[in-house]
N, C-alpha and C. Protein backbone atom coordinates (compact mmCIF):
# COMPACT_ATOMS: atom_id res chain seq x y z
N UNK A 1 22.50 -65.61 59.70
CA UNK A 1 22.98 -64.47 58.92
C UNK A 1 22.04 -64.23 57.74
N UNK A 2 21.66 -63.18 57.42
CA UNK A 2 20.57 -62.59 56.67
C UNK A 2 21.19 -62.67 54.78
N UNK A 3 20.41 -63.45 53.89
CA UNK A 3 20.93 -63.43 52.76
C UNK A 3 21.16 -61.96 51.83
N UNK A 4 22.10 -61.60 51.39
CA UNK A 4 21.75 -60.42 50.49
C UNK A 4 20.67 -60.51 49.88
N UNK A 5 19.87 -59.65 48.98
CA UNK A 5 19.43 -59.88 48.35
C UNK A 5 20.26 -59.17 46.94
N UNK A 6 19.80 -60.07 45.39
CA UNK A 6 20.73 -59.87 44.83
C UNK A 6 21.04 -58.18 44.16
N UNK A 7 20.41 -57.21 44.25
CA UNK A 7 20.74 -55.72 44.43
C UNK A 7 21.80 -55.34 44.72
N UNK A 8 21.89 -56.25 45.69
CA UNK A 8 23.54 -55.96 46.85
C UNK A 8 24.41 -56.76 46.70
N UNK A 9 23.98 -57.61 45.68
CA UNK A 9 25.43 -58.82 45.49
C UNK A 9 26.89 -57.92 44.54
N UNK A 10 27.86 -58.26 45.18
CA UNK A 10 28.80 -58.15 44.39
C UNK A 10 28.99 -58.37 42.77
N UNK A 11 29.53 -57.90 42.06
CA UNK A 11 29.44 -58.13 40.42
C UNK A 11 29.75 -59.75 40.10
N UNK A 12 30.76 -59.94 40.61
CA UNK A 12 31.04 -61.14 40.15
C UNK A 12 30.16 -62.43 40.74
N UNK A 13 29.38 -62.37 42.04
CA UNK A 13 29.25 -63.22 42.80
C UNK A 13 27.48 -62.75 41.87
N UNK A 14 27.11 -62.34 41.83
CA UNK A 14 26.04 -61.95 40.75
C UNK A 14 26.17 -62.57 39.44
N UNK A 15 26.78 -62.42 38.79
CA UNK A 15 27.53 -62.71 37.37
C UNK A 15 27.33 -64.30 37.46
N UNK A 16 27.66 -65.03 38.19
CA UNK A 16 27.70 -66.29 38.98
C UNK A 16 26.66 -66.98 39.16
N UNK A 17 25.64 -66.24 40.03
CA UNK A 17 24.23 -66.61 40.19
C UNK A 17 23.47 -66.78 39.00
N UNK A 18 24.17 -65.45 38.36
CA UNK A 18 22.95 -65.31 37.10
C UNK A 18 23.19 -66.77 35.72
N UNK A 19 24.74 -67.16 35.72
CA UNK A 19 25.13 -67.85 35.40
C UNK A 19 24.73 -69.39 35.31
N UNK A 20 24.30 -69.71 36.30
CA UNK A 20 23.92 -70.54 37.55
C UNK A 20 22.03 -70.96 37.15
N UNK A 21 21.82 -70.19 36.37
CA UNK A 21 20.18 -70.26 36.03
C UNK A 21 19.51 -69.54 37.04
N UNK A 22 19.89 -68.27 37.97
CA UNK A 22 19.18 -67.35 39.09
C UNK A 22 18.03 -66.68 38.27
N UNK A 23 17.22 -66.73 37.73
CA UNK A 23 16.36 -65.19 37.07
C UNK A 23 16.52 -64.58 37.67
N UNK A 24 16.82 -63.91 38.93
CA UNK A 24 16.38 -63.06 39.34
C UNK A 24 17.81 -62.09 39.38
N UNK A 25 18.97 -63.40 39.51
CA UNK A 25 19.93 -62.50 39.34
C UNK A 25 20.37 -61.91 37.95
N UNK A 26 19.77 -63.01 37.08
CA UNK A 26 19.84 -62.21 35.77
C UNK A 26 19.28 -60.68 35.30
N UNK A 27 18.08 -60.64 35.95
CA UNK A 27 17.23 -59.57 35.61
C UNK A 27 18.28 -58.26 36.51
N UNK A 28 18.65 -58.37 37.06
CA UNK A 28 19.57 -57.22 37.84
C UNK A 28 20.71 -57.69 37.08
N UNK A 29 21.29 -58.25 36.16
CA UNK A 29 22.25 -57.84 35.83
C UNK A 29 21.65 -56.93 34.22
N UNK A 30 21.07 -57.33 34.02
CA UNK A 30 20.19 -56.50 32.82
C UNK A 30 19.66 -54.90 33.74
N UNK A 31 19.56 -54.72 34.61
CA UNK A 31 19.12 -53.45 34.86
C UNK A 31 20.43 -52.97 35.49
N UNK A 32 21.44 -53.28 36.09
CA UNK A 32 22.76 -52.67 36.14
C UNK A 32 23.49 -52.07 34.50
N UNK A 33 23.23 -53.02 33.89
CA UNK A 33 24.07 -52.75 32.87
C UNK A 33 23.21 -52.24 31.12
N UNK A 34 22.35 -52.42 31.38
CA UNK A 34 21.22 -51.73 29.74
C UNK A 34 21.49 -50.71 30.10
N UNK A 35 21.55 -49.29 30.79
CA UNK A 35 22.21 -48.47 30.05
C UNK A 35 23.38 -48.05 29.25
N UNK A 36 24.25 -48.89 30.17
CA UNK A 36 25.85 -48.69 29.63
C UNK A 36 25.81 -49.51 28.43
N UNK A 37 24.86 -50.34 27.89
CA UNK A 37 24.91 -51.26 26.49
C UNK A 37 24.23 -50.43 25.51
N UNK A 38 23.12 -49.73 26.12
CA UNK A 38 22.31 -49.02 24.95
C UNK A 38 23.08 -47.74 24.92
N UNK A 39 23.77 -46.78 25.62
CA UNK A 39 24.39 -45.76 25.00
C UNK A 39 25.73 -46.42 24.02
N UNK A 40 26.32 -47.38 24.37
CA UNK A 40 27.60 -47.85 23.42
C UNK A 40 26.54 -48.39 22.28
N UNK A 41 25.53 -48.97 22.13
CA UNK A 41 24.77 -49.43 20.80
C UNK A 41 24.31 -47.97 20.06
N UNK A 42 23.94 -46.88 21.02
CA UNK A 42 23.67 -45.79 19.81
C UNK A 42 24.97 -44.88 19.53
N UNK A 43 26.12 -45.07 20.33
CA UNK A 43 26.60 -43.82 19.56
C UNK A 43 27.96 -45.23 18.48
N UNK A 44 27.36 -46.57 18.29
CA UNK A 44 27.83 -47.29 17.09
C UNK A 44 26.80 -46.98 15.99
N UNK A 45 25.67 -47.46 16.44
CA UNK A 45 24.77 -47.16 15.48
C UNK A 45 24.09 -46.11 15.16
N UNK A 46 24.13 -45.17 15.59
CA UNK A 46 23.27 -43.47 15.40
C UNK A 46 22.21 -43.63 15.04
N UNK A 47 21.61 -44.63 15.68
CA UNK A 47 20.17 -44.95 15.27
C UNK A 47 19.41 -45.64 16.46
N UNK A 48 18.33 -45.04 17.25
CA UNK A 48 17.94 -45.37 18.46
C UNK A 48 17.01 -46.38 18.14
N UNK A 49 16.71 -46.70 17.14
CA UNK A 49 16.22 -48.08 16.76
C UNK A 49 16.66 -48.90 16.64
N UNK A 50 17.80 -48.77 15.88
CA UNK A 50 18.57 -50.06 15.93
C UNK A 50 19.16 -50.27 17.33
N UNK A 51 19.47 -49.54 18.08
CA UNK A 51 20.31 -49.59 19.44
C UNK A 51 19.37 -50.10 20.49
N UNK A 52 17.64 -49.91 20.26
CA UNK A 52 16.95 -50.76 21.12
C UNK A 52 17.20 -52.37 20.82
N UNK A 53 17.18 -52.43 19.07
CA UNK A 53 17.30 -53.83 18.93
C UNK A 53 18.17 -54.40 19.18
N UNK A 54 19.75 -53.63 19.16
CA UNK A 54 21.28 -53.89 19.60
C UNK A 54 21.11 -54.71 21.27
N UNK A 55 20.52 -53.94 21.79
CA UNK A 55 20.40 -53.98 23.20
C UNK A 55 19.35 -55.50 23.97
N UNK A 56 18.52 -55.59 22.86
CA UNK A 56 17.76 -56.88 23.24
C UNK A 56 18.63 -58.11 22.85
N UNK A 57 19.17 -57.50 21.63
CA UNK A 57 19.71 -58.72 21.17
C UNK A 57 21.18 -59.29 21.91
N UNK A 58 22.15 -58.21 22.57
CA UNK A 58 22.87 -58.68 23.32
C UNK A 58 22.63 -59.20 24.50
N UNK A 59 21.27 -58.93 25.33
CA UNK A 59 21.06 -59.59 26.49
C UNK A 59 20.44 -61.21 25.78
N UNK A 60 19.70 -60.90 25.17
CA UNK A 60 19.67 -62.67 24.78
C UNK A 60 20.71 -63.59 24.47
N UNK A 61 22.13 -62.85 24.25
CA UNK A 61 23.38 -63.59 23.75
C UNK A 61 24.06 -63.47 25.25
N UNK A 62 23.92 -62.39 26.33
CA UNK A 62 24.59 -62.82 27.34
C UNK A 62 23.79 -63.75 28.41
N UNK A 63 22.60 -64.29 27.98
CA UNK A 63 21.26 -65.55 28.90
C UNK A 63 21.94 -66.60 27.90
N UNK A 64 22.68 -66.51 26.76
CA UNK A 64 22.45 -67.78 26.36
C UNK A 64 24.58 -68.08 27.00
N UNK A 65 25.46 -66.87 26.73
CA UNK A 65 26.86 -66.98 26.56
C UNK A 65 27.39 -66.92 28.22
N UNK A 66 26.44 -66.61 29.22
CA UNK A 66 27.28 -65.80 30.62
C UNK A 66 27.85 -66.73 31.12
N UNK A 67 27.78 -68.08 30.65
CA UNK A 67 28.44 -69.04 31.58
C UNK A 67 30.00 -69.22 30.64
N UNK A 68 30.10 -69.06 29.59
CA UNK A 68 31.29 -68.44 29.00
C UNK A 68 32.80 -67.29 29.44
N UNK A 69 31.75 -66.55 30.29
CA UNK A 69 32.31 -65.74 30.60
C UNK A 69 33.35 -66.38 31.81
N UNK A 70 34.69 -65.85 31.44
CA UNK A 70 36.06 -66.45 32.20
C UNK A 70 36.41 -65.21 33.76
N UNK A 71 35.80 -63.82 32.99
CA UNK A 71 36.24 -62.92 34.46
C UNK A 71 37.63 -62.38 34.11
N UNK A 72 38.61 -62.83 33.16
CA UNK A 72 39.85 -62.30 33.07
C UNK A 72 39.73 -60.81 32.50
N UNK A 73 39.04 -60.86 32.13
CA UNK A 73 38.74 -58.98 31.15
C UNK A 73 37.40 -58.50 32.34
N UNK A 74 37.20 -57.47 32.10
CA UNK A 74 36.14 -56.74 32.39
C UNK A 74 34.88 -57.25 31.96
N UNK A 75 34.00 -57.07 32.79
CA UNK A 75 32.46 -57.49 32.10
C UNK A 75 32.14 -56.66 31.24
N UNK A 76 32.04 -55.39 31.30
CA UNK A 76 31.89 -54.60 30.46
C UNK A 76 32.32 -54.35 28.87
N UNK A 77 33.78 -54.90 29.15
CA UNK A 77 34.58 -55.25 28.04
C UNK A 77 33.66 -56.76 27.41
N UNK A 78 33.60 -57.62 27.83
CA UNK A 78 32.76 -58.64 27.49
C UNK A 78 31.28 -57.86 26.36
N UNK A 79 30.77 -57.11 27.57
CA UNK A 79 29.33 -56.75 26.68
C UNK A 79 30.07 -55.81 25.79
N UNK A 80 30.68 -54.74 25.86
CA UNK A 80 30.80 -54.23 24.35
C UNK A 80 31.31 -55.13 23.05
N UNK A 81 32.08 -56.41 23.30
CA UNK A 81 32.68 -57.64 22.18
C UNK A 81 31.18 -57.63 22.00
N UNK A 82 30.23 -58.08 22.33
CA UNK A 82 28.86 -58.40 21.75
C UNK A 82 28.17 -57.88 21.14
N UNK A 83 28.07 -56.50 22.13
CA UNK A 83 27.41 -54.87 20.93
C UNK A 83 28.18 -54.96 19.80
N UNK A 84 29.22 -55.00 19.87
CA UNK A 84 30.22 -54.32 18.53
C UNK A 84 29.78 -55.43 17.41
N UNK A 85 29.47 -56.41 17.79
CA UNK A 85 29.68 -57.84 16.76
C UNK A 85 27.99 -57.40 16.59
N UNK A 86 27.26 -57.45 17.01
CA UNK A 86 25.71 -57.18 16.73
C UNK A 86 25.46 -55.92 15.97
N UNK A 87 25.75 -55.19 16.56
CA UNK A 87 25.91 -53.91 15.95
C UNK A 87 26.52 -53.21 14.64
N UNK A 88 27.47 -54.05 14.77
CA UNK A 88 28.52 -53.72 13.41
C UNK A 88 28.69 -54.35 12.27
N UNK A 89 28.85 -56.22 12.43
CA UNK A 89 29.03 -57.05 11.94
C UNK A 89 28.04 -57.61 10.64
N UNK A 90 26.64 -56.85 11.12
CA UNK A 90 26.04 -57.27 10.20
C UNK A 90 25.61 -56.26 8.74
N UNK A 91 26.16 -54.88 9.06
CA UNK A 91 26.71 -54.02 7.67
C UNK A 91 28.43 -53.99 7.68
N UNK A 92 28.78 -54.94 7.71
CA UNK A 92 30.26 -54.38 7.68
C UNK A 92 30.80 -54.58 6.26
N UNK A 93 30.31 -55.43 5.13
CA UNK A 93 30.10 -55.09 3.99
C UNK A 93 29.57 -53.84 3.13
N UNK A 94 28.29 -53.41 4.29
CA UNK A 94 27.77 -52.35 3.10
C UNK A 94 28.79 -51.28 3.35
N UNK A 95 28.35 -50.26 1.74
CA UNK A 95 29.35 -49.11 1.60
C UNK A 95 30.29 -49.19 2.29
N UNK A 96 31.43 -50.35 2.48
CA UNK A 96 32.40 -50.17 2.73
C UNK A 96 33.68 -50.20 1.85
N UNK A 97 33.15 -50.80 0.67
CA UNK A 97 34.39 -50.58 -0.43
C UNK A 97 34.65 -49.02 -0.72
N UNK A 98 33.33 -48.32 -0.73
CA UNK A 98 33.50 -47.20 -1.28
C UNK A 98 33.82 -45.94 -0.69
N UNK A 99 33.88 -46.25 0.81
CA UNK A 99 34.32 -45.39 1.46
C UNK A 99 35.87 -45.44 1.95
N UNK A 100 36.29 -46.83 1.97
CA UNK A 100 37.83 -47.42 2.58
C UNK A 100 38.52 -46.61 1.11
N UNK A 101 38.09 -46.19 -0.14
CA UNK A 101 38.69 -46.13 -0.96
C UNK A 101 39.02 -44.62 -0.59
N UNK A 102 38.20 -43.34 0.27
CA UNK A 102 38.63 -42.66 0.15
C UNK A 102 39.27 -42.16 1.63
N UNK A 103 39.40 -43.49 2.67
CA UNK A 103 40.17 -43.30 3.74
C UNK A 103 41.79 -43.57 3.09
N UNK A 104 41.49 -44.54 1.79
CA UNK A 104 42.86 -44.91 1.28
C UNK A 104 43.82 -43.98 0.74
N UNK A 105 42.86 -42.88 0.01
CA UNK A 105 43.32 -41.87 -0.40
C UNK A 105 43.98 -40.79 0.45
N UNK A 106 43.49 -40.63 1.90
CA UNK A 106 44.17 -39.99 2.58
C UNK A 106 45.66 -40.25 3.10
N UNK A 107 45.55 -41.54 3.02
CA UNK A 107 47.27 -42.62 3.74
C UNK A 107 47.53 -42.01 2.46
N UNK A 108 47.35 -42.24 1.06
CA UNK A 108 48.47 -41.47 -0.19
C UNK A 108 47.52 -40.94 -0.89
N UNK A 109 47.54 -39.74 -0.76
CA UNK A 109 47.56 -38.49 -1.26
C UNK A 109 47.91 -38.28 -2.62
N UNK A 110 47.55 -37.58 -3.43
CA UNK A 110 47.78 -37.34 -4.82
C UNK A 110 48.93 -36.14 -5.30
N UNK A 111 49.43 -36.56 -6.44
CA UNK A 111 50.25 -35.13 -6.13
C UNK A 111 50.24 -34.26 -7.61
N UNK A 112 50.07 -33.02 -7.92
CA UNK A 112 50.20 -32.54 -9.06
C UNK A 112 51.89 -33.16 -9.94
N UNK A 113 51.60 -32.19 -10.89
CA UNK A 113 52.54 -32.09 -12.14
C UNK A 113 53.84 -31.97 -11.26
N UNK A 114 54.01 -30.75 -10.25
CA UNK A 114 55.17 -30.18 -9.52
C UNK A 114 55.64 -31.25 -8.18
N UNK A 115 54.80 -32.36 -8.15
CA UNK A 115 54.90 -33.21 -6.94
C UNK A 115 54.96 -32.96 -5.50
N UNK A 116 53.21 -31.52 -5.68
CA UNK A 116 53.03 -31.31 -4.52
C UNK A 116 51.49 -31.65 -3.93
N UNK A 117 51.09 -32.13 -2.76
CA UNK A 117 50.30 -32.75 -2.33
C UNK A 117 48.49 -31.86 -3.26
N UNK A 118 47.65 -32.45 -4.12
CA UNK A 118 46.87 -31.98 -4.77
C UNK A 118 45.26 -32.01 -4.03
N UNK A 119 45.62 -32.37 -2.42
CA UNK A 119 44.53 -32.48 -1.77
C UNK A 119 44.98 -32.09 -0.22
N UNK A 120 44.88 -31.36 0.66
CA UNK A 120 44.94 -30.64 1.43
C UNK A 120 44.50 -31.77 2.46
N UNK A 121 44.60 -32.39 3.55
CA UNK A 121 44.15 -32.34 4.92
C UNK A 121 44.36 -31.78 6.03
N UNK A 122 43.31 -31.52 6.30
CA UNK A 122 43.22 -30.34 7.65
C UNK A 122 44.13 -30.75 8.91
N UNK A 123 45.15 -29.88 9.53
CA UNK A 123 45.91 -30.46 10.98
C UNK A 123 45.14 -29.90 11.68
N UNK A 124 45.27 -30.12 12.74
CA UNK A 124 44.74 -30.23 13.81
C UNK A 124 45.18 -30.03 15.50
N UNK A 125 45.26 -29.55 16.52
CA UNK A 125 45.67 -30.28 17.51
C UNK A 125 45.25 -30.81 18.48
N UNK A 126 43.49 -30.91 18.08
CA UNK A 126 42.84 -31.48 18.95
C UNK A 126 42.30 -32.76 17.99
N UNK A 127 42.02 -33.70 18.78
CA UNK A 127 41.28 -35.16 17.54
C UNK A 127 39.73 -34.60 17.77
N UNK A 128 39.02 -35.27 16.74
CA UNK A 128 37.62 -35.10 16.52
C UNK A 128 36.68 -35.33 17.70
N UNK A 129 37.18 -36.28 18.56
CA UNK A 129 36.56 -36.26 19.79
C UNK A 129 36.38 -35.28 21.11
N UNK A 130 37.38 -34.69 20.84
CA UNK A 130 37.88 -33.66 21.66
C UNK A 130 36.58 -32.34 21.07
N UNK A 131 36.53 -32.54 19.73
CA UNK A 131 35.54 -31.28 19.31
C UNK A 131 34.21 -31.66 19.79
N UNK A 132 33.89 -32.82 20.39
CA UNK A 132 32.50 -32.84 20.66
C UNK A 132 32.10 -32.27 21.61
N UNK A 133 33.16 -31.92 22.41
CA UNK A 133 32.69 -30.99 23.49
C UNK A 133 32.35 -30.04 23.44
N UNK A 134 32.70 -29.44 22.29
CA UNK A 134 32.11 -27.73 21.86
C UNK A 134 30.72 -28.08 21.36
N UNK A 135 29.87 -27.26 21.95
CA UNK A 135 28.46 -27.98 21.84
C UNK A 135 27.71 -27.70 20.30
N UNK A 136 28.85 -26.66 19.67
CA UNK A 136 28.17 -26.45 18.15
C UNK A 136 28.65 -27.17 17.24
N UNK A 137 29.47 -27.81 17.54
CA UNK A 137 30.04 -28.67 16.52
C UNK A 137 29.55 -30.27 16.37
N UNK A 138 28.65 -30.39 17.37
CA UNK A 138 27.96 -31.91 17.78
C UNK A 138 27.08 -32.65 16.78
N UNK A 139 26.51 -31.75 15.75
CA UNK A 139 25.73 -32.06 15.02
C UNK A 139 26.27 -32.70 13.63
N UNK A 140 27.63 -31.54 13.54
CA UNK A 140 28.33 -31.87 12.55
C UNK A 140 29.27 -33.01 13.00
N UNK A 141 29.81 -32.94 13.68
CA UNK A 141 30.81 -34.49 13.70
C UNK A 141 29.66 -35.40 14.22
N UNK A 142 28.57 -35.53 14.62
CA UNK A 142 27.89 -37.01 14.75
C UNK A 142 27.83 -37.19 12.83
N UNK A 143 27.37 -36.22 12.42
CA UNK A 143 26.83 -36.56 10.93
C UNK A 143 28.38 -37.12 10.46
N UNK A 144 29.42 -36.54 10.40
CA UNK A 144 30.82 -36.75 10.23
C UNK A 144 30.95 -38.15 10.25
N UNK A 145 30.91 -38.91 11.82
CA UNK A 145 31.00 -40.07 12.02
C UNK A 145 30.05 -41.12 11.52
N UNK A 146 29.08 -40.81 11.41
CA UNK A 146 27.97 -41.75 10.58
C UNK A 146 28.48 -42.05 9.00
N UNK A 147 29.26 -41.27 8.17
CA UNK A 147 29.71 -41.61 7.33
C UNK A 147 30.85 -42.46 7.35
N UNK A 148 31.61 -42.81 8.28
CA UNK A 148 32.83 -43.77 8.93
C UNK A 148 31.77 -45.24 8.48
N UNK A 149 33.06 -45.96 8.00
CA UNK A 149 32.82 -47.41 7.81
C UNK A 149 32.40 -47.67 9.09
N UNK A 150 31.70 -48.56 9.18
CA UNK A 150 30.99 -49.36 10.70
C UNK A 150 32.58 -49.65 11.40
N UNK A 151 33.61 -50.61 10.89
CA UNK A 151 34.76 -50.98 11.51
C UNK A 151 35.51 -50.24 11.98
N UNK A 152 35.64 -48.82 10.85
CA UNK A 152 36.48 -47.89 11.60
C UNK A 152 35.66 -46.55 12.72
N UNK A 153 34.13 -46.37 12.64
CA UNK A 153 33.69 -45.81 13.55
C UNK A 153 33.67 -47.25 14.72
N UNK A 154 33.94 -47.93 14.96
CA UNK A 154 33.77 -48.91 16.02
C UNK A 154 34.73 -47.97 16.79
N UNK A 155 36.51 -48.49 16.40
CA UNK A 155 37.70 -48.11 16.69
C UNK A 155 37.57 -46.90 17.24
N UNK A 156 36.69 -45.75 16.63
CA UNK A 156 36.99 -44.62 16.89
C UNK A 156 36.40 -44.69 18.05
N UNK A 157 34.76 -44.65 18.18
CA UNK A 157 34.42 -44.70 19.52
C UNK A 157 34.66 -45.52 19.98
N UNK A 158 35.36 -46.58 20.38
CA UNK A 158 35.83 -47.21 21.36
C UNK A 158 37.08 -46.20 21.78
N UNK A 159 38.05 -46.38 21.62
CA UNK A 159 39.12 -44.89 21.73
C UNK A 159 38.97 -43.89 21.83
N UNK A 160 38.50 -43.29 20.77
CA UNK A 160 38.41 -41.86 21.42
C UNK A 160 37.02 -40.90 22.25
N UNK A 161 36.00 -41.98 21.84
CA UNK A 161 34.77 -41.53 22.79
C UNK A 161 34.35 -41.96 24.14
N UNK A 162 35.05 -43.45 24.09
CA UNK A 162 34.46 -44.16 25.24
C UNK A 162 36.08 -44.29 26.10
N UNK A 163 37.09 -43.74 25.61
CA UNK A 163 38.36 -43.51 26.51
C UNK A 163 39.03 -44.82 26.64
N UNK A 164 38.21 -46.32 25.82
CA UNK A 164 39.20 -47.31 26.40
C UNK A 164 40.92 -47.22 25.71
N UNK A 165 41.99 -47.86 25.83
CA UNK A 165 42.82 -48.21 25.51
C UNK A 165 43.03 -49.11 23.92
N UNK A 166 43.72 -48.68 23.14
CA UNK A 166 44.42 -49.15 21.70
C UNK A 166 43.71 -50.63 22.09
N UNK A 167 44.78 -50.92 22.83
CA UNK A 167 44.98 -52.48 23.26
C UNK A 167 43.57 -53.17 23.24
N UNK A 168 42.75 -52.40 24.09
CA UNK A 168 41.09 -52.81 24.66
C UNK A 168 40.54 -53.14 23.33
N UNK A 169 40.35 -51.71 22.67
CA UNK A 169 39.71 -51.42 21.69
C UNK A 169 39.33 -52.85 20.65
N UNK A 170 41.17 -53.14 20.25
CA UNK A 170 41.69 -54.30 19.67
C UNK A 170 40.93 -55.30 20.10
N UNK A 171 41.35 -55.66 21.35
CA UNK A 171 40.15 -56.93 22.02
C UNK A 171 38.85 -57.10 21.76
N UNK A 172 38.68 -56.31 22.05
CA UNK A 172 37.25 -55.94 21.93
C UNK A 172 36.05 -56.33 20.48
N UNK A 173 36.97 -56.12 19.57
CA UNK A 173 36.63 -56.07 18.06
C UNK A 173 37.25 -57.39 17.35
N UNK A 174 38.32 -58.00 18.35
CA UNK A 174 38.50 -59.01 17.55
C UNK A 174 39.69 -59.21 16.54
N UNK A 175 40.46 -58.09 16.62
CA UNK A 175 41.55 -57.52 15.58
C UNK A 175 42.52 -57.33 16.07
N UNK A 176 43.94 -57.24 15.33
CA UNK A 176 45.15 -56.84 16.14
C UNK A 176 45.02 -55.51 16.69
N UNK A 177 46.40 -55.28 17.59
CA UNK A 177 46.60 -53.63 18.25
C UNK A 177 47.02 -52.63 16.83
N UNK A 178 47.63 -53.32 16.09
CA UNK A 178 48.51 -52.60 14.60
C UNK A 178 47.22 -52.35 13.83
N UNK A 179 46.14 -53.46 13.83
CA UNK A 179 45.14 -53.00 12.75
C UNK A 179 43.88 -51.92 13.32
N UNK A 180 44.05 -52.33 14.89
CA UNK A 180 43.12 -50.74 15.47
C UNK A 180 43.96 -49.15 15.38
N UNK A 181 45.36 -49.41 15.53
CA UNK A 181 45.84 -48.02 14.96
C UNK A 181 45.83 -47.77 14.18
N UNK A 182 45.99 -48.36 12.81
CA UNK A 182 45.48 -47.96 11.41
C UNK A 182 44.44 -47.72 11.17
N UNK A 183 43.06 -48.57 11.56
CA UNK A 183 41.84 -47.68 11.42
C UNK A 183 41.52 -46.41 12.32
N UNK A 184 42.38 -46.48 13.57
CA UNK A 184 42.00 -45.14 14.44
C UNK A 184 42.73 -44.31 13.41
N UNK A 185 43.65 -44.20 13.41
CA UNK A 185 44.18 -43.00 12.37
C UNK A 185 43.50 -42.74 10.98
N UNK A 186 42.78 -43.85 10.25
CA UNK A 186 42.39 -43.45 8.96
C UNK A 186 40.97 -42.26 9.52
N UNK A 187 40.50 -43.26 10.45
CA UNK A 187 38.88 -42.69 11.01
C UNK A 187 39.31 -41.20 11.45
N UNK A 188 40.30 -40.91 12.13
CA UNK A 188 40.76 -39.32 12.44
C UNK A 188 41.01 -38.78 11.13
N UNK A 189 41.89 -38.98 10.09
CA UNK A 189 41.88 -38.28 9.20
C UNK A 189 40.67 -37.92 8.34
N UNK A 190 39.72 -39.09 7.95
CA UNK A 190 38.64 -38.61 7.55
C UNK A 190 37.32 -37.57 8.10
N UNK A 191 37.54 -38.18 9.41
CA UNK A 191 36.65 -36.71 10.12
C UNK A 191 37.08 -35.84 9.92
N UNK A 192 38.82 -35.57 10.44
CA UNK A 192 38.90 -34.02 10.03
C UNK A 192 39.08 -33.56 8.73
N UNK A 193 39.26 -34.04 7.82
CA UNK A 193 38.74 -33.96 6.20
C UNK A 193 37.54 -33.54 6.14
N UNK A 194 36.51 -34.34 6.86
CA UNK A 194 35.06 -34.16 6.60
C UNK A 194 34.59 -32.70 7.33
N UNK A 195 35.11 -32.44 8.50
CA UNK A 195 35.21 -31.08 9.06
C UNK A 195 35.99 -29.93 8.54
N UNK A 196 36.70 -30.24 7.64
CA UNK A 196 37.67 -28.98 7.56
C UNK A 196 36.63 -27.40 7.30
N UNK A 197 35.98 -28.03 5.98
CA UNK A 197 34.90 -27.03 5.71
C UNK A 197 34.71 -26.07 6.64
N UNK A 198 33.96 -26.22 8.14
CA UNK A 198 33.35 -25.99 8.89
C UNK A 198 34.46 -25.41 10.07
N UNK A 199 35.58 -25.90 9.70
CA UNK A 199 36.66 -25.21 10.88
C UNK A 199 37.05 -24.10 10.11
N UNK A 200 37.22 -24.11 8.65
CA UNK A 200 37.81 -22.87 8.04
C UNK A 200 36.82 -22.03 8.18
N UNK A 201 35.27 -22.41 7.70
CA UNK A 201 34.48 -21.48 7.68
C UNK A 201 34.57 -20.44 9.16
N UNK A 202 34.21 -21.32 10.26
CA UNK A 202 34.55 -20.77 11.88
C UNK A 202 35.94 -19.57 11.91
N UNK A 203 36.60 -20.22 11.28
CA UNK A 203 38.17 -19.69 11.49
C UNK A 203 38.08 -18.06 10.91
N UNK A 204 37.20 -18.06 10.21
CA UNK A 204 37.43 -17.19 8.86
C UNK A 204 36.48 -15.85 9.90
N UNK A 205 35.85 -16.09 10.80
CA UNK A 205 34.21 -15.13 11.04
C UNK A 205 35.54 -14.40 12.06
């Protein structure tokens, strides 16, 4: 009976080999999967430089971690825990006091003399992700999201760009399900804060 060759191996029985010290099955699992690592490294990092380096640096952590790997989650789910931690982990200090202060402000709101709300946020009935599909608005919500704390643009694109599940998301990052809905919701309110401008302006023509 004729051996596969590993091209044609199954994911897991691949995963295995490569595990196993195969180079060869390693190198096909690096060309199955570097794209799906380098588009989740740039639209964390909005920076195709850093997302090349994102991308080297997680395959050297899955040659050194794959025998780690248990199989109960998704592989995929596996490599984004790595992007996200490479990617994110190492500004997750910067400008983040100073921006959580004004996601904070949105959860409470200010109120005049008459004790009515003294700062407006924009409703909505589509989420910010949903606007990326309109192809004029792409420029402005990438810029939008680049201002998102690293932790809470994680949340967001994991959820609302890359479609996984609350639950996933959570996994994924390392955090409870309660603390990824609180940053998904702060990260929605501040985009559409940061958009309103640009929807009224639209609204108005």
């Amino acid at each position: 009976m004729k051996t596969p060759t590993v091209s044609a191996l199954p994911e897991q029985e691949l995963l295995r080999s490569a595990a196993a010290g195969d180079r060869a099955a390693f190198a096909e699992v690096v060309k199955r999967y570097e794209d799906t690592v380098y588009r989740f490294s740039l639209k964390l990092c909005r920076d195709p430089a850093r997302a090349e380096e994102v991308l080297q640096d997680t395959f050297i952590n899955v040659f050194r971690k794959l025998g780690t790997f248990d199989g109960k989650s998704k592989f995929t789910t596996w490599l984004y825990t790595i992007v996200a931690n490479n990617c994110l982990m190492k500004r997750r200090r910067r400008k983040l006091d100073e921006l959580e202060d004004s996601l904070e402000e949105l959860d409470n709101p200010s109120t005049d003399s008459d004790g009515k709300f003294a700062r407006r946020v924009a409703r909505w009935d589509e989420t910010p992700a949903e606007l990326v599909l309109k192809k004029e608005l792409r420029t402005v919500l990438d810029a939008a999201i680049l201002k998102l704390p690293p932790l809470y643009r994680a949340v967001f694109v994991l959820r609302d760009v890359e479609g996984n599940s609350t639950e996933e998301a959570a996994h994924i990052l390392g955090i409870s399900v309660e603390a990824a809905k609180s940053r998904l919701r702060r990260a929605r309110a501040f985009l559409r804060d940061q958009l309103d401008p640009y929807m009224t302006t639209r609204g108005g023509q």
